[in-house]
Each structure stands twice: as C-alpha cells, then as structure tokens.
Protein backbone atom coordinates (compact mmCIF):
# COMPACT_ATOMS: atom_id res chain seq x y z
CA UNK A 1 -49.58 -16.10 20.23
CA UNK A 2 -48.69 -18.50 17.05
CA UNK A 3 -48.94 -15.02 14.88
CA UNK A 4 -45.60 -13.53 17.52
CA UNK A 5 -44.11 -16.88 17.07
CA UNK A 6 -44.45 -17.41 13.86
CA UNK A 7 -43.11 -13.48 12.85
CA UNK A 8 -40.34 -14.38 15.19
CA UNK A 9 -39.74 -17.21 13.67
CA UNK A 10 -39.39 -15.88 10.27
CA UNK A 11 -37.14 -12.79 11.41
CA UNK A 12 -34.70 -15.20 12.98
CA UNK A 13 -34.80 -17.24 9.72
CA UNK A 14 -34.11 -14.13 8.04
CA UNK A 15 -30.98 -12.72 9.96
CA UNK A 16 -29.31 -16.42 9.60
CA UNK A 17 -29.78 -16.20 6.12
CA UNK A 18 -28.41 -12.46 5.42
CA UNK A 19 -25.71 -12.79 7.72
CA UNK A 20 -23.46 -14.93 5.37
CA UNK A 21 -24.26 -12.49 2.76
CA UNK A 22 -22.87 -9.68 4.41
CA UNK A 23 -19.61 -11.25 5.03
CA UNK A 24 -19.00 -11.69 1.59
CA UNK A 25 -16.57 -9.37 -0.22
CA UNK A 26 -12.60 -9.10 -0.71
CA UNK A 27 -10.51 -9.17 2.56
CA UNK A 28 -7.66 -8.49 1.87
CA UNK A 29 -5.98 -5.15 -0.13
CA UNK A 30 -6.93 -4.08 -3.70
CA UNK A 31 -3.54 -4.23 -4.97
CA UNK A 32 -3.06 -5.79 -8.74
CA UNK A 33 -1.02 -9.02 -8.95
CA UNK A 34 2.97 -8.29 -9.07
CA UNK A 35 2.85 -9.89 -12.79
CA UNK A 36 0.70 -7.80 -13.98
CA UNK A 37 0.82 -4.84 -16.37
CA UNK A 38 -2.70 -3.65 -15.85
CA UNK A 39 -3.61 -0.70 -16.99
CA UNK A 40 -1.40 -0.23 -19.36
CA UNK A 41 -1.57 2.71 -22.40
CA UNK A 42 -2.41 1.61 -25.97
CA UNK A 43 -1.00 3.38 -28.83
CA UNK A 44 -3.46 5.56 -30.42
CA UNK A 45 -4.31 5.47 -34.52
C-alpha cells in the first residue's frame, strides 16, 4: 500500500513539474521586428 502511494506520489510530483515546461515557447507570431533588415544579402567577393 505505501509502494501505490508512494508511485503515486511521485507521478503527481512529476506532472506538476513538466507541466510548466510544456507551456513554455513563443505565443505570439514569428514575424521579425518592423526595424529590422534581417536577412538581408551581402555582396559577394
């Protein structure tokens, strides 16, 4: 019975902890600042 508790335990622990991690990431669109020239071409040698 402490063995179930204890693994239950643990797997709760364990879906707290990832679920901040899995909200992590960029919200909003990928879209490059309106100042900025990115990519730009380079003239070749």
């Amino acid at each position: 019975m402490a063995s179930t508790l204890r693994k239950a335990l643990l797997a709760l622990l364990f879906v707290g902890l990832a679920i901040p991690l899995a909200d992590c990431g960029r919200k909003g669109p990928l879209e490059p600042p309106p100042d900025s020239d990115y990519p730009r071409t380079y003239p070749a040698e």
